[in-house]
Protein backbone atom coordinates (compact mmCIF):
# COMPACT_ATOMS: atom_id res chain seq x y z
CA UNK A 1 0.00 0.00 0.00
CA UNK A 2 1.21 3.54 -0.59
CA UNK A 3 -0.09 6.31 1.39
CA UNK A 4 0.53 9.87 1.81
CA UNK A 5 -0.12 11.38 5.49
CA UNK A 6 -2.25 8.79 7.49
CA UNK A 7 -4.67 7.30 5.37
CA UNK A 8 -8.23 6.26 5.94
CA UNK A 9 -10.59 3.48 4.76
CA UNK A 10 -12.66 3.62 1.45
CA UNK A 11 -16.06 4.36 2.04
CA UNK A 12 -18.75 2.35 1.17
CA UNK A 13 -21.32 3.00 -1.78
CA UNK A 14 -20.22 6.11 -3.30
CA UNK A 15 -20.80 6.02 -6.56
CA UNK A 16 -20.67 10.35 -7.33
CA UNK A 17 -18.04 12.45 -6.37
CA UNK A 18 -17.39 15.73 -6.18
CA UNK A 19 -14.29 17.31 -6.39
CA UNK A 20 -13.39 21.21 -5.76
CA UNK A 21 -10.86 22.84 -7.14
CA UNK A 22 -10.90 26.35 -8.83
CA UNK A 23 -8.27 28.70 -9.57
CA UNK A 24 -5.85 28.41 -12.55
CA UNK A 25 -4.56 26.37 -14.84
CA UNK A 26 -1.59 25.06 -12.42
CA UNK A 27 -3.88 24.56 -9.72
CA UNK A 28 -5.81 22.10 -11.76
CA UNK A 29 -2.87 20.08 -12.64
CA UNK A 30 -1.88 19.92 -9.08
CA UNK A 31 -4.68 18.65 -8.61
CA UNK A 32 -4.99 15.59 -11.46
CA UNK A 33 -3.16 12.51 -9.63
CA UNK A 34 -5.68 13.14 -6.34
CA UNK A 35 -8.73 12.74 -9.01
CA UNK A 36 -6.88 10.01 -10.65
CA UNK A 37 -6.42 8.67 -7.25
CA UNK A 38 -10.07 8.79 -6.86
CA UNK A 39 -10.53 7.40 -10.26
CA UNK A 40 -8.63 4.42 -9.69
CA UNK A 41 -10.16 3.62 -5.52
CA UNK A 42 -13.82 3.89 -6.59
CA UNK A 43 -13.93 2.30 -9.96
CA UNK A 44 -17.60 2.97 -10.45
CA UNK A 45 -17.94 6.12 -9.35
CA UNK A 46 -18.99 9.03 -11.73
CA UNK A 47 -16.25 11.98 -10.65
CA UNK A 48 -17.58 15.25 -11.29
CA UNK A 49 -14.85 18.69 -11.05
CA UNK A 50 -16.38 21.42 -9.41
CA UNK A 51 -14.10 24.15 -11.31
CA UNK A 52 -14.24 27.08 -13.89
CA UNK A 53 -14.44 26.90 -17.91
CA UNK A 54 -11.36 27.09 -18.31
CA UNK A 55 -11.27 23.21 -16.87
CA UNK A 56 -14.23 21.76 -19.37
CA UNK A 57 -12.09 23.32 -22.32
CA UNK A 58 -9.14 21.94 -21.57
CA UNK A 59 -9.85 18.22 -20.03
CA UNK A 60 -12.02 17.13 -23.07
CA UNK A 61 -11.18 14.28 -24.55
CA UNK A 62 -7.84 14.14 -22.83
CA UNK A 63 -8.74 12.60 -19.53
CA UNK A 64 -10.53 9.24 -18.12
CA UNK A 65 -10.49 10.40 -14.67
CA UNK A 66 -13.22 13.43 -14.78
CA UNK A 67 -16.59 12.30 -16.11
CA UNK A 68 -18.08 16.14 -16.22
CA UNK A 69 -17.26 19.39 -15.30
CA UNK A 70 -19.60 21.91 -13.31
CA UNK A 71 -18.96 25.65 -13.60
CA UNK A 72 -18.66 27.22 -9.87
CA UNK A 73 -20.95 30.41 -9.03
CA UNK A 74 -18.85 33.52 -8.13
CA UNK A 75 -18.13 33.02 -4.15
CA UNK A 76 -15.82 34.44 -2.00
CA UNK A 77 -12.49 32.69 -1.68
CA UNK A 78 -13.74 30.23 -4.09
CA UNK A 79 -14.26 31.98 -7.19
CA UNK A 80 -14.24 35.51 -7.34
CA UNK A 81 -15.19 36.70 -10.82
CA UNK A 82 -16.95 34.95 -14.02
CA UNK A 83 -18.75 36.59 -16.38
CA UNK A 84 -21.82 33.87 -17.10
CA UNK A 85 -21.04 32.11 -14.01
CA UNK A 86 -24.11 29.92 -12.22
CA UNK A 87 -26.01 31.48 -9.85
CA UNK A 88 -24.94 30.42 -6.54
CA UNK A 89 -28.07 29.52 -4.90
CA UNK A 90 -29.24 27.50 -8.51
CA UNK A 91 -25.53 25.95 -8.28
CA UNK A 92 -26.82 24.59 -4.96
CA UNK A 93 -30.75 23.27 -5.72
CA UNK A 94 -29.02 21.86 -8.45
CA UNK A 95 -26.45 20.13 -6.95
CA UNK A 96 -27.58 19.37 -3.31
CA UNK A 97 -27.78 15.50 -2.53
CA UNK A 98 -26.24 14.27 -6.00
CA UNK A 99 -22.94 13.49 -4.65
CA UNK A 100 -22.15 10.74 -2.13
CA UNK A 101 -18.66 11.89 -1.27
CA UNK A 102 -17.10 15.91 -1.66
CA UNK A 103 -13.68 16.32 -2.12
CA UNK A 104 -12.06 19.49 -1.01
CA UNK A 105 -8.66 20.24 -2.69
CA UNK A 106 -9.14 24.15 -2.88
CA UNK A 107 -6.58 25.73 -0.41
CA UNK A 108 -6.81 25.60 3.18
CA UNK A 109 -11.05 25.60 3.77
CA UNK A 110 -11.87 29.00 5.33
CA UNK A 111 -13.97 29.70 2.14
CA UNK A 112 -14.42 26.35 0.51
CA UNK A 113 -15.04 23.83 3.40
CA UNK A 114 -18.52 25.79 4.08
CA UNK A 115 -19.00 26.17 0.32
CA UNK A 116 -18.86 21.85 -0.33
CA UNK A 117 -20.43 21.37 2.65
CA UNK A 118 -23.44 22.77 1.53
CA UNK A 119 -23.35 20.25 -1.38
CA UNK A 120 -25.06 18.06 1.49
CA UNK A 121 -22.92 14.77 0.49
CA UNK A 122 -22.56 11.92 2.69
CA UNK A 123 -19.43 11.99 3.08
CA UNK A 124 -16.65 14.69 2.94
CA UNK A 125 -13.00 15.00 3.18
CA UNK A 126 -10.79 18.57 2.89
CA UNK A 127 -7.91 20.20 4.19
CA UNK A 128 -8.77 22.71 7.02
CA UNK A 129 -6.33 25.88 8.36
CA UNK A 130 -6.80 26.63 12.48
CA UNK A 131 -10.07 28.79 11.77
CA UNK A 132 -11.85 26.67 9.07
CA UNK A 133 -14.95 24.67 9.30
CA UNK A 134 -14.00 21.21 9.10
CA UNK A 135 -14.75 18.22 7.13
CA UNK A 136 -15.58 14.85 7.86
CA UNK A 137 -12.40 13.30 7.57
CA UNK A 138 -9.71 16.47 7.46
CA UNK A 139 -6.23 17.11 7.51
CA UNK A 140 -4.18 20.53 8.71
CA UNK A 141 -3.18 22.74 6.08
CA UNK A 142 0.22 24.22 6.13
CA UNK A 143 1.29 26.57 3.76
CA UNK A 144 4.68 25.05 2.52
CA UNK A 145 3.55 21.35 1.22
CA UNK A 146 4.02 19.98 -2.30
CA UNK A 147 0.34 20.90 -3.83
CA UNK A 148 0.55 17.88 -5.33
CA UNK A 149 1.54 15.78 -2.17
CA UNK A 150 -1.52 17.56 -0.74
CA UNK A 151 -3.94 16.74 -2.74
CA UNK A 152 -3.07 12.91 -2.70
CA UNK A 153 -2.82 13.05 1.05
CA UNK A 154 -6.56 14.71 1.00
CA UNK A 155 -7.60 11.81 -0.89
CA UNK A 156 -5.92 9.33 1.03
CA UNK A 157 -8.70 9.99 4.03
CA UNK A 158 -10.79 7.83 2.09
CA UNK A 159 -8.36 5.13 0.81
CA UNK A 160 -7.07 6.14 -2.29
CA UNK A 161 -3.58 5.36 -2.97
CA UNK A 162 -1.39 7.71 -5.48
CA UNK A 163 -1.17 6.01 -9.09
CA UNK A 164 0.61 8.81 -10.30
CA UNK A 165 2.65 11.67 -8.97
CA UNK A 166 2.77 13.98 -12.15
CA UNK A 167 -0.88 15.20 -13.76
CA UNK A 168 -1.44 13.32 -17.37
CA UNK A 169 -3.29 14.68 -19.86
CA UNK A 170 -3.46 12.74 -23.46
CA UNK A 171 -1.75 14.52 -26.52
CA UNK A 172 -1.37 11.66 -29.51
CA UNK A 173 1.31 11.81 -32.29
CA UNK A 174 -1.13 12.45 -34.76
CA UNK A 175 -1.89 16.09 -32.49
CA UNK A 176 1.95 16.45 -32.16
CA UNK A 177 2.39 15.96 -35.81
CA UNK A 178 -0.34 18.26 -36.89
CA UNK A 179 1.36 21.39 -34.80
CA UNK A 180 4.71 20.96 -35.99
CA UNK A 181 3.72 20.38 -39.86
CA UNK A 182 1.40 23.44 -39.00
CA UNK A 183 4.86 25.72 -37.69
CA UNK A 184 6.94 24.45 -40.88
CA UNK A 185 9.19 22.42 -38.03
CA UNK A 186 11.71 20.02 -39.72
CA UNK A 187 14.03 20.11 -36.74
CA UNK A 188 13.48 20.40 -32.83
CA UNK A 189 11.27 23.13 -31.50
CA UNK A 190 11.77 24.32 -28.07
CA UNK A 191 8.27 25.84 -26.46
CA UNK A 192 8.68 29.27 -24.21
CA UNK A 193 5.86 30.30 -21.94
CA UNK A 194 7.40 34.07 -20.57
CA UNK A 195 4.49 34.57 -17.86
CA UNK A 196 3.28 34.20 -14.46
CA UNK A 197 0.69 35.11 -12.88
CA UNK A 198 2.76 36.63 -9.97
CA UNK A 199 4.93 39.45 -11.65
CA UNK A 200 7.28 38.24 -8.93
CA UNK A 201 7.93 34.88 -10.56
CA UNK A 202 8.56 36.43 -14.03
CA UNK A 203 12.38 35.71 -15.42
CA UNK A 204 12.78 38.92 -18.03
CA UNK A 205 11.88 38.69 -21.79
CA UNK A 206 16.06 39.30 -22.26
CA UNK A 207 16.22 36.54 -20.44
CA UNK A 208 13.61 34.74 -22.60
CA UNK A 209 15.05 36.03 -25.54
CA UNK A 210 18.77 35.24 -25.08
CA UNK A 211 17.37 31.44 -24.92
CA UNK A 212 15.68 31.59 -28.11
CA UNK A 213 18.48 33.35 -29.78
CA UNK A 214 20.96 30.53 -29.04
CA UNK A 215 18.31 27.75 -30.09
CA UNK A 216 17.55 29.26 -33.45
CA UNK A 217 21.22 29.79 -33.58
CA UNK A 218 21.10 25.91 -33.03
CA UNK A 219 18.76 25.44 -36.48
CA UNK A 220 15.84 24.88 -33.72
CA UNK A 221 12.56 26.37 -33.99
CA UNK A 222 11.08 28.24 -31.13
CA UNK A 223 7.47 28.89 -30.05
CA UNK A 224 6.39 31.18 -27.70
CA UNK A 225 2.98 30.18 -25.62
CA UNK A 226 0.44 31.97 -23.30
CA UNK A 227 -2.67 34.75 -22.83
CA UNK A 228 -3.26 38.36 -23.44
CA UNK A 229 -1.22 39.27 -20.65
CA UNK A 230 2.06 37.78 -22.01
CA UNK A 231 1.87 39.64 -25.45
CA UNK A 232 4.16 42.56 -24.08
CA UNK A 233 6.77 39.78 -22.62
CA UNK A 234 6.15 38.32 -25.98
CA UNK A 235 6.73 41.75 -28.42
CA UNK A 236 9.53 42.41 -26.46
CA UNK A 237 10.95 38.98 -26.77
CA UNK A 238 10.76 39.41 -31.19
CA UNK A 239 12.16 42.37 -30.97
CA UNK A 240 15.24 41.23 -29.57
CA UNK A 241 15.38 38.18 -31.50
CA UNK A 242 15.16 40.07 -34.40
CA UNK A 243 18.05 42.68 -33.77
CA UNK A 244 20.12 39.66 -32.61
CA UNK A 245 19.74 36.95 -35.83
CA UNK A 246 18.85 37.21 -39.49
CA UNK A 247 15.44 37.03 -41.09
CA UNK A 248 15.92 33.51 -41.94
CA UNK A 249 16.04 32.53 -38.10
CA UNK A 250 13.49 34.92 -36.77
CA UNK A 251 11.37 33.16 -38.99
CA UNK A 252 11.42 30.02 -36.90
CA UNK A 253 9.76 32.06 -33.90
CA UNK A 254 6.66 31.33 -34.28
CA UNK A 255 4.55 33.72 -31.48
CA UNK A 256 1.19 31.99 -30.44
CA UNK A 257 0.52 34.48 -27.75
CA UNK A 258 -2.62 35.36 -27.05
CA UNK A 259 -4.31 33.54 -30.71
CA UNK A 260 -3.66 29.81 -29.35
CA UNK A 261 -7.43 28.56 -27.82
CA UNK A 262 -6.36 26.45 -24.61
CA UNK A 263 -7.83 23.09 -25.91
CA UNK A 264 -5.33 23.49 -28.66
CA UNK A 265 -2.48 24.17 -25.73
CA UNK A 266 -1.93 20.87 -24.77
CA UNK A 267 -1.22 20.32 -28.64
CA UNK A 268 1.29 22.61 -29.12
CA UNK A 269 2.96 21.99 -25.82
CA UNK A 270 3.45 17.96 -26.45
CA UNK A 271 5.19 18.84 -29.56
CA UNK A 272 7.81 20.38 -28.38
CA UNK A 273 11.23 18.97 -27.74
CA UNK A 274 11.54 21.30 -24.56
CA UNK A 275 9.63 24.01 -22.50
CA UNK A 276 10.99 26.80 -20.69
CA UNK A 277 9.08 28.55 -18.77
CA UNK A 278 8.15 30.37 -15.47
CA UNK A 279 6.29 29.02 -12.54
CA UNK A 280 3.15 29.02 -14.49
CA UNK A 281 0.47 26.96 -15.93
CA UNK A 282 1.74 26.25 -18.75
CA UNK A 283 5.13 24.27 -17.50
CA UNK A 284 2.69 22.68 -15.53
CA UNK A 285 0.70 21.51 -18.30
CA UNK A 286 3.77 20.66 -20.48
CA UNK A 287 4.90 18.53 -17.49
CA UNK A 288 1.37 16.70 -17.63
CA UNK A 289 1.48 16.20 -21.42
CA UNK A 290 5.08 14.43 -21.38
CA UNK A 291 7.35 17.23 -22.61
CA UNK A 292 10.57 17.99 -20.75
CA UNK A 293 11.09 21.25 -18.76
CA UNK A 294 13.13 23.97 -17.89
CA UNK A 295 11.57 25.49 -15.02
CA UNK A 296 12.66 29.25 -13.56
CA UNK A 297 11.66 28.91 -9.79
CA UNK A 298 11.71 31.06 -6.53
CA UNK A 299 13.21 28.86 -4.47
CA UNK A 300 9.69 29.21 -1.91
CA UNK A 301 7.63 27.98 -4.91
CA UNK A 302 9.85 25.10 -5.52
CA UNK A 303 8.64 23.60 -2.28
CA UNK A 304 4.81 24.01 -3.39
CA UNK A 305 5.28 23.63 -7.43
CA UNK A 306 8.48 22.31 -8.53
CA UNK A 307 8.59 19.23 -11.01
CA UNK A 308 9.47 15.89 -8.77
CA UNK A 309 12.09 14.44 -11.13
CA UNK A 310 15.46 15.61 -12.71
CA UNK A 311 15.34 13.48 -15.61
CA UNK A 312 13.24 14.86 -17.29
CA UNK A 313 12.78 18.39 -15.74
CA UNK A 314 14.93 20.27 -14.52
CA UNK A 315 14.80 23.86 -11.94
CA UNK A 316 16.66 26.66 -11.43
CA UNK A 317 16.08 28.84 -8.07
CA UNK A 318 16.36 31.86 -7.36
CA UNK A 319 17.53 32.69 -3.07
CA UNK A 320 15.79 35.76 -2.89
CA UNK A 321 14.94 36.30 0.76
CA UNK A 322 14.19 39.97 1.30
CA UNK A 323 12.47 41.95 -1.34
CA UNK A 324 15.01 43.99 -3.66
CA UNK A 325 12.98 47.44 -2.79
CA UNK A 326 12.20 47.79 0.47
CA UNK A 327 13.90 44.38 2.15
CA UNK A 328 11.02 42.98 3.88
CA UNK A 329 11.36 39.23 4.60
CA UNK A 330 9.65 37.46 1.21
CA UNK A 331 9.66 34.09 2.59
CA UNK A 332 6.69 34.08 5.19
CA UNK A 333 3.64 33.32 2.60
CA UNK A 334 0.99 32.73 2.42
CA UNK A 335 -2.91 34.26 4.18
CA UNK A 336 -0.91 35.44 7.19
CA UNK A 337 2.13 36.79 5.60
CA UNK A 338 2.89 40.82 5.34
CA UNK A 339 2.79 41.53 1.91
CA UNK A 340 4.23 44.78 0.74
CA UNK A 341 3.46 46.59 -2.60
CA UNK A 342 6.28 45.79 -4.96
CA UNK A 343 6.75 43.91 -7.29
CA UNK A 344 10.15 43.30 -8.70
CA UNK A 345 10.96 39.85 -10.25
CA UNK A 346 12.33 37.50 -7.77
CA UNK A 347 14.05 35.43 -10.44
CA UNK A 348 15.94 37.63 -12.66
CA UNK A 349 19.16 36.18 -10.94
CA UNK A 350 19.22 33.20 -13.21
CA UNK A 351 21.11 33.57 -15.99
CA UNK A 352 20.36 32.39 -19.74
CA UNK A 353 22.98 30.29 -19.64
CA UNK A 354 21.98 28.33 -16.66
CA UNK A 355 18.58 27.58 -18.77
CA UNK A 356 20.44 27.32 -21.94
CA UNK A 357 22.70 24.54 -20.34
CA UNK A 358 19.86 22.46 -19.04
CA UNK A 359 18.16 23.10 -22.57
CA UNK A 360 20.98 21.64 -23.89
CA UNK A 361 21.51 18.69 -21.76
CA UNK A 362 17.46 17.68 -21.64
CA UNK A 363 18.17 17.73 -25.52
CA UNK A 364 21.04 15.39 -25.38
CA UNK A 365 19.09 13.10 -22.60
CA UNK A 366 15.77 12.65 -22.80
């Protein structure tokens, strides 16, 4: 038997569950192995993901594990914003009674323990900081635990074991073919996603852009990845790319940003040879489709997000400790933690070459 934190004993008859988890697209993968977890323990079971939009679009067709997706109403601490969103008390008549067990795996249950709870299943199992309603079956949330460790040792209060420590999502050849005959890519293509939520985890488009110069150097292709809000990490990234190499080369950056839809994502991301990328969704999500990565980190989020392996991904950390404006200590996070109002990247200490070298090795490796 493996088991993650203490463990509990299946429960009997549950054949719906219902699993919470919002937030973004990392969250969700965090979350994958727990519901595959689930999957695998109750065989029978219909799994339903409590979650946003942005989940249905992007699980279709590329999971077993979630049988149906159902959009959360805007709710404090759960989700805050969603144009077209449920209503929250028709969310509830809807859903009240349906589900025979209610997972929790959406932060520490100030907010969302009372929000599942009021799904009314028969049984329940969460996470729960000092001041949170709890659960049936609970366990204590501290801040600094692997998210994915967390989620499996959530699920492990009703007896099921981990099958898998890294999210999977299915991308087939045919898919991966498709984007790179799509691109014109003859060669390798290296995927960049130069983003992050948190301007604080953001590694500079020169940064960014000093990588891709040395791969098309290489005769690779490049392909930078992610929303509306990475198109000025993006412009800035061509531009320098273009002042750097000839037109021939800047042709082989090929900038997605902001036109990709995310059920096409997974796609683009399998076909690479190599991402690089911030602590973001997206190296997440390449991690879940199969394709190496080169992750820049904050040595704090390593603890909570970093990729589990070294064969196939690799991270480079930043030791910030004190922010670079006004010093204050950046490594008490978290809902307690000061937080003061600047935002300077935490990770612009890592050097292209440090990525550029792993690059190269996860090339010559994997």
């Amino acid at each position: 038997m493996v088991q993650i934190g203490r463990g509990g004993e299946r429960f009997e008859g549950v054949r719906e569950i219902a699993v919470l988890r919002g937030g973004g697209l990392g969250d969700l993968m965090f979350a994958m192995p727990a519901i595959e977890a689930l999957a695998a323990a109750y065989p029978e079971a219909r799994v339903t993901l409590l979650g946003t939009p942005m989940a249905r679009a992007l699980l279709a067709g590329r999971t077993d594990a979630v049988h149906a997706v159902e959009e959360l109403p805007v709710s404090p601490g759960v989700r805050d914003g969603g144009e077209g969103a449920p209503d929250l008390d028709d969310f509830f008549a809807h859903l009240h009674g349906r589900f025979d067990l209610a997972v929790q795996l959406h932060g520490g249950g100030r907010n969302s323990n009372p929000f599942l709870l009021r799904l009314g299943a028969a049984h329940s199992i969460g996470t729960a900081t000092e001041d949170a309603t709890t659960t049936e079956r609970w366990v204590r949330y501290v801040y600094y635990q692997h998210e994915v460790l967390r989620a499996l040792e959530v699920v492990g209060l009703a007896g099921a074991e981990p099958v898998t420590l890294d999210p999977r999502l299915t991308v087939t050849d045919d898919e991966r073919a498709a984007v790179r005959e799509r691109l014109g890519v003859a060669g390798r293509l290296v995927a960049m996603h130069p983003g992050a939520t948190d301007p604080r985890r953001r590694w500079s488009p020169e940064r960014f852009a000093a990588v891709a110069v040395a791969r098309l150097a290489a005769g690779d292709d490049v392909v930078l990845v992610g929303d509306e809000s990475d198109r000025p990490a993006a412009v800035a990234i061509r531009a320098s790319v273009a002042e750097a190499v000839g037109p021939e080369a800047a042709a082989r950056l090929h900038d997605l940003t902001g036109t990709l839809p995310l059920p096409e994502l997974p796609a683009v991301l399998g076909a690479a040879d190599v991402m690089v990328g911030d602590d973001s969704g997206p190296r997440h999500l390449a991690v879940a489709v199969g394709t190496p990565t080169v992750g820049v980190f904050w040595f704090g989020n390593v603890i909570n997000a970093g990729p589990l392996d070294r064969g196939r991904h690799r991270v480079l950390m930043s030791f910030v400790t004190r922010c670079p404006v006004c010093g204050i200590d950046v490594t008490q996070v978290g809902w307690t933690a000061e937080r003061c109002e600047h935002d300077p990247s935490f990770v612009d200490e890592i050097t292209a070459d440090q990525a550029l070298a792993d690059v190269e090795d996860l090339l010559a490796t994997t």
